[in-house]
Protein backbone atom coordinates (compact mmCIF):
# COMPACT_ATOMS: atom_id res chain seq x y z
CA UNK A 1 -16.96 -13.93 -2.86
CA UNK A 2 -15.44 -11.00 -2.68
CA UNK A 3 -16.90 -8.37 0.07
CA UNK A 4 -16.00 -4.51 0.48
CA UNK A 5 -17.22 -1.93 3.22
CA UNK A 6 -17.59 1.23 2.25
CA UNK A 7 -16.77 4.27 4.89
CA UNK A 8 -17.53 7.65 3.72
CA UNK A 9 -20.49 10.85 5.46
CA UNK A 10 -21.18 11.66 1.98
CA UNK A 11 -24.25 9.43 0.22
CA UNK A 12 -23.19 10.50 -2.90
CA UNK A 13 -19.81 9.29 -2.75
CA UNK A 14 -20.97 5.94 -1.55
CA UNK A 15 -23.45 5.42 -4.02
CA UNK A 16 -20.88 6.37 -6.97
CA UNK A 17 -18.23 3.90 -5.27
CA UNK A 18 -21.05 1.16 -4.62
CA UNK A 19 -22.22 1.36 -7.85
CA UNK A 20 -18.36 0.85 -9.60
CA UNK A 21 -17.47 -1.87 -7.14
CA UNK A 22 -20.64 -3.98 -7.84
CA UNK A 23 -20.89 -3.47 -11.26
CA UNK A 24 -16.94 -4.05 -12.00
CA UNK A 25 -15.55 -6.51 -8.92
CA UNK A 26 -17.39 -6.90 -5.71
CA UNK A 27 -19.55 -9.57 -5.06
CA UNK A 28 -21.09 -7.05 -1.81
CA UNK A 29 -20.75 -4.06 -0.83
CA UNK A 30 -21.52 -2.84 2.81
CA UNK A 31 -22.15 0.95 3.53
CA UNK A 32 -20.83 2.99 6.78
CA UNK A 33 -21.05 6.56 7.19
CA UNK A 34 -18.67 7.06 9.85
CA UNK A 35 -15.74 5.81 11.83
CA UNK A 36 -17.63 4.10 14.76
CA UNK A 37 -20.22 2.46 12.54
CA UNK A 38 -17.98 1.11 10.14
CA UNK A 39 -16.13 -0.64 13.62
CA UNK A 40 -19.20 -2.35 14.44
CA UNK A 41 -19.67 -3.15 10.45
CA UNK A 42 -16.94 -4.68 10.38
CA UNK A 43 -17.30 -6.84 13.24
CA UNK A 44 -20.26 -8.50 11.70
CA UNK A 45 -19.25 -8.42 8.33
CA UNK A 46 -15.89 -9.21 7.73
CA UNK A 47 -15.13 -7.54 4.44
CA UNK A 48 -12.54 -8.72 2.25
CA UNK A 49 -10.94 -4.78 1.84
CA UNK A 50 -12.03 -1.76 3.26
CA UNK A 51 -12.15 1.87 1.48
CA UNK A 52 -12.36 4.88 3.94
CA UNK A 53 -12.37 8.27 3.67
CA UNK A 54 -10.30 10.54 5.78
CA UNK A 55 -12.03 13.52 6.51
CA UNK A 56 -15.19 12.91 7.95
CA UNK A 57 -17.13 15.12 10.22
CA UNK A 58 -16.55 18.60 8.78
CA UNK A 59 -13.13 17.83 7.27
CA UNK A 60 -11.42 16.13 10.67
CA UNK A 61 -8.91 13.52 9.65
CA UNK A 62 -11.18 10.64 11.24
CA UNK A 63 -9.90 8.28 8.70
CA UNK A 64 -6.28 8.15 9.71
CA UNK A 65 -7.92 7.74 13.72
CA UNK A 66 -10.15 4.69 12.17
CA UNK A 67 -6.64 3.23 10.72
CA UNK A 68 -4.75 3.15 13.54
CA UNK A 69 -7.25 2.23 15.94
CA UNK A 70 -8.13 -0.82 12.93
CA UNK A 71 -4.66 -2.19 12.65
CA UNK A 72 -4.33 -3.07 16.60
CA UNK A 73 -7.06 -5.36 15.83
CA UNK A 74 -6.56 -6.60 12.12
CA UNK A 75 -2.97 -6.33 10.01
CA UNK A 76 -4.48 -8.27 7.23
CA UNK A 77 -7.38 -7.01 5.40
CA UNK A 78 -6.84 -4.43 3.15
CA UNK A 79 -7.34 -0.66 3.36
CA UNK A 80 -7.47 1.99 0.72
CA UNK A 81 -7.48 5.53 1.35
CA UNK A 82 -9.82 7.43 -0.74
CA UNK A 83 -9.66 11.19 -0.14
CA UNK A 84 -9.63 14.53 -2.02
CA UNK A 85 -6.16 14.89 0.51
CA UNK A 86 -2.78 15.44 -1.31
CA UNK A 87 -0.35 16.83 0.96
CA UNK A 88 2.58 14.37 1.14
CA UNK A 89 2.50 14.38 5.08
CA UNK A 90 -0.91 13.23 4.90
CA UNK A 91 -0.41 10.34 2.21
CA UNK A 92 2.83 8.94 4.46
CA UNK A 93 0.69 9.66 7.44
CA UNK A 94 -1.65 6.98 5.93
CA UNK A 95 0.91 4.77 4.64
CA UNK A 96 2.95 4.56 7.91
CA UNK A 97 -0.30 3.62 9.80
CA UNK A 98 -0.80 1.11 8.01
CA UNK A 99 -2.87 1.65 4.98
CA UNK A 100 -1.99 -0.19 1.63
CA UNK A 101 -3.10 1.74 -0.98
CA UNK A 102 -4.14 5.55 -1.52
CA UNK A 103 -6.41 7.30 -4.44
CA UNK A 104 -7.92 10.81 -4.75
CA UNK A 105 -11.79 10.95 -5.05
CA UNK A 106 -11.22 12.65 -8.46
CA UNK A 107 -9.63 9.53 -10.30
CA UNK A 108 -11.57 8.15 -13.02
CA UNK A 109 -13.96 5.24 -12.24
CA UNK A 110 -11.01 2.84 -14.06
CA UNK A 111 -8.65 3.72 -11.40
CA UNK A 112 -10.52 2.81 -8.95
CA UNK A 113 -10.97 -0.62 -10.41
CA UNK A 114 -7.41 -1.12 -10.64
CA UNK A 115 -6.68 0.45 -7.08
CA UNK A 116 -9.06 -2.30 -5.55
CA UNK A 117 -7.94 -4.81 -7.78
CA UNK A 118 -4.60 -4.50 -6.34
CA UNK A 119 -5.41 -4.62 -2.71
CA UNK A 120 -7.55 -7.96 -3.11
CA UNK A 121 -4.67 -9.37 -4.98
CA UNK A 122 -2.75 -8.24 -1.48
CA UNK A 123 -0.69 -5.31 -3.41
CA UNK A 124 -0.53 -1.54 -2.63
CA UNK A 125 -1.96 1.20 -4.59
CA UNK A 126 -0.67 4.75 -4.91
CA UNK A 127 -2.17 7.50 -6.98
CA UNK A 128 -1.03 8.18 -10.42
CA UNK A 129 -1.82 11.74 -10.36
CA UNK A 130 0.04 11.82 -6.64
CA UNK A 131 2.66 9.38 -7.79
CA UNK A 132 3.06 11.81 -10.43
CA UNK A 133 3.39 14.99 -8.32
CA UNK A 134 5.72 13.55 -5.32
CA UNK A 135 8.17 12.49 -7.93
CA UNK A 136 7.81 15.77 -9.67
CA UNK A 137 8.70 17.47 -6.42
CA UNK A 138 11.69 15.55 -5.78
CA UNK A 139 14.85 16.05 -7.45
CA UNK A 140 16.35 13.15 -8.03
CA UNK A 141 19.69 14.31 -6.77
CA UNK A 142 20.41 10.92 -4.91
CA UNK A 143 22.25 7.78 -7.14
CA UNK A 144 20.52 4.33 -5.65
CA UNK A 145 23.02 2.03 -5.73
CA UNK A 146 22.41 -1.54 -5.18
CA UNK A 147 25.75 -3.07 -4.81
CA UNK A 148 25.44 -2.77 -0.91
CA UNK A 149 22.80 -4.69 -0.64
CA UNK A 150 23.25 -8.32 1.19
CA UNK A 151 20.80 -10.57 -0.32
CA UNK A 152 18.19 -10.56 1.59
CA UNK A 153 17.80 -6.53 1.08
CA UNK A 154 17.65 -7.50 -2.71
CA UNK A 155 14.82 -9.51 -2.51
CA UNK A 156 12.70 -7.93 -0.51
CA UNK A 157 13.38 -4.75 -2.62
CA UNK A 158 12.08 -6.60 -5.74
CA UNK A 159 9.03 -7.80 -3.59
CA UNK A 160 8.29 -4.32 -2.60
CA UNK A 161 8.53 -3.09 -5.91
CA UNK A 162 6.34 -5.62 -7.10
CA UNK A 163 3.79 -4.46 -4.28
CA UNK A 164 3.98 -7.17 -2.00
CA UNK A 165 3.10 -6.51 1.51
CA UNK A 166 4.89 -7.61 4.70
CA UNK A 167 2.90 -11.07 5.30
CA UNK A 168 3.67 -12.16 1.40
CA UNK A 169 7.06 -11.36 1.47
CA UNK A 170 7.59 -13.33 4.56
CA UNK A 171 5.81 -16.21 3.05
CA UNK A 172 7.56 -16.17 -0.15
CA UNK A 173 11.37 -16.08 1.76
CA UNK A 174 9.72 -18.28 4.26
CA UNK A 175 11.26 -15.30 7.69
CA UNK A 176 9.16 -13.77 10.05
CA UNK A 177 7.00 -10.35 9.16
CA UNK A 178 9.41 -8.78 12.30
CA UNK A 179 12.50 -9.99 10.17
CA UNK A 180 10.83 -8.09 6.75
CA UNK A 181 9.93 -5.09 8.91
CA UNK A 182 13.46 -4.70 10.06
CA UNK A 183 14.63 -5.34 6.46
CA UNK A 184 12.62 -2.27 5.21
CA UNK A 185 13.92 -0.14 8.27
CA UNK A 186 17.72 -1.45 6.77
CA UNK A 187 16.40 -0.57 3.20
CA UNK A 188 15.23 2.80 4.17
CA UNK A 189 18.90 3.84 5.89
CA UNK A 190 20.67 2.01 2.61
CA UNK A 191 18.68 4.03 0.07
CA UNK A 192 18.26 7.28 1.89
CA UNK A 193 14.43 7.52 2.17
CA UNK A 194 12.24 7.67 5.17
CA UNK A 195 8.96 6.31 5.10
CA UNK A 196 7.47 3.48 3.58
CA UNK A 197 5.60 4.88 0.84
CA UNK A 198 9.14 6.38 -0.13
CA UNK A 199 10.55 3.06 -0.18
CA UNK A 200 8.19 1.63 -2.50
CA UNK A 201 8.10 4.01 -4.90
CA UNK A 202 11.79 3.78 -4.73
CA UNK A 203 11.79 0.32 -5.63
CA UNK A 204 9.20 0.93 -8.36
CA UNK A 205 11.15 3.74 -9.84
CA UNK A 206 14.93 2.40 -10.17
CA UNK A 207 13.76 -1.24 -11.08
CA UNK A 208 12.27 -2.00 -13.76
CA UNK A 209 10.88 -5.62 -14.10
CA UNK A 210 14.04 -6.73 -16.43
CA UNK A 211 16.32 -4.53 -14.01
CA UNK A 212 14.44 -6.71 -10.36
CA UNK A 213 15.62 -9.95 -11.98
CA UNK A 214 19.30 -8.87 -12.92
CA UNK A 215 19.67 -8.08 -9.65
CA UNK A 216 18.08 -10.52 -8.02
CA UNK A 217 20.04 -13.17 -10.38
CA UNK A 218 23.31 -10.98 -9.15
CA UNK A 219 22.58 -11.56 -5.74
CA UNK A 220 21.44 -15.53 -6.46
CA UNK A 221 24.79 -16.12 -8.27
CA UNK A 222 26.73 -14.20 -5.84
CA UNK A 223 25.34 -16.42 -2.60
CA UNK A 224 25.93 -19.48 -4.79
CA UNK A 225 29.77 -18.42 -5.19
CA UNK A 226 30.12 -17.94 -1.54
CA UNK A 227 28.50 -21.14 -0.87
CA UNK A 228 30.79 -22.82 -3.04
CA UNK A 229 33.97 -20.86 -1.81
């Protein structure tokens, strides 16, 4: 069973989003229509992944307060920003405290879908249309190169690319989430970006699924040549 809460002050919004979830996904979908009741929502409900909205109460950024104040208490469940907000500072904003996946209130219902498909499946989610316009903005005036990688950087790169959060990647190279947190930090310096939504579209953008495993093979055959040596 698969259970979302809903925060958003506009009925509309929530009835639209209910209606998609239910009829596409969720198995329940809980309402809130504010910071402070979706809190005590979520305390009896336990939803699986929770979609908030930032601005609430005449356009304050309420939803990035909820966030922070949420992760002190819960760095599991999934959160995805839905907003009509597109300033970059805002979506990194979001990212850095700790949200997982970020879509504008104007995507089509199929987006939305695949947005909360992703965070149950414990991936991120970042706008097209956004993903679009930050990469439009930036002029790719920087060459990533990978051969300065050890191999640990390497695979966590591909696991970020792949839209793996902090607690999957430590399970999958069996370290500590501390250990992938300071790996990212090391990532970010290596590659030249500065926040985390930077780093994974980073990843995303310069390796393509055929392009992950070369280098993670590279990096494989390399540590098995200084084993042997």
């Amino acid at each position: 069973m698969t259970r979302v809460l809903l925060i958003d002050d506009h009925p509309i919004v929530l009835q639209g989003c209910r209606s998609i979830l239910e009829g596409a996904w969720a198995d329940e979908v809980d309402q809130a229509q504010s910071a402070s009741e979706g809190f005590r929502s979520y305390r009896q409900r336990k939803p699986d992944v929770i979609v908030v909205d930032l601005a609430m109460r005449k356009g304050s950024l309420g939803g990035l307060s909820f966030i922070r104040w949420f992760r002190r208490v819960d760095e599991r469940t999934p959160i995805l920003v839905l907003t009509l907000h597109r300033d970059p500072l805002i979506v990194s904003s979001a990212f850095e405290l700790g949200a997982n996946g970020y879509l504008l209130k104007d995507a089509s219902a199929g987006e939305l879908i695949q947005a909360f498909r992703k965070m149950c499946e414990g991936g991120s989610y970042l706008s097209s249309e956004l993903a679009f316009h930050l990469e439009s903005k930036r002029v790719t005036a920087r060459n990533v190169r990978f051969d300065g990688l050890t191999f640990r950087e390497a695979r966590v790169l591909t696991l970020v690319a792949a839209g793996k959060p902090h607690s999957k990647i430590a399970d999958k190279l069996d370290v500590s989430c501390s250990t992938v947190a300071k790996t990212c930090t090391q990532l970010k310096a290596k590659l030249g970006v500065q926040t985390r939504t930077d780093l994974i579209r980073t990843a995303i953008e310069h390796l393509s699924a055929a392009e992950r495993k070369a280098v993670t093979g590279a990096f494989r055959r390399r540590k098995r040549r200084s084993i042997q040596i």
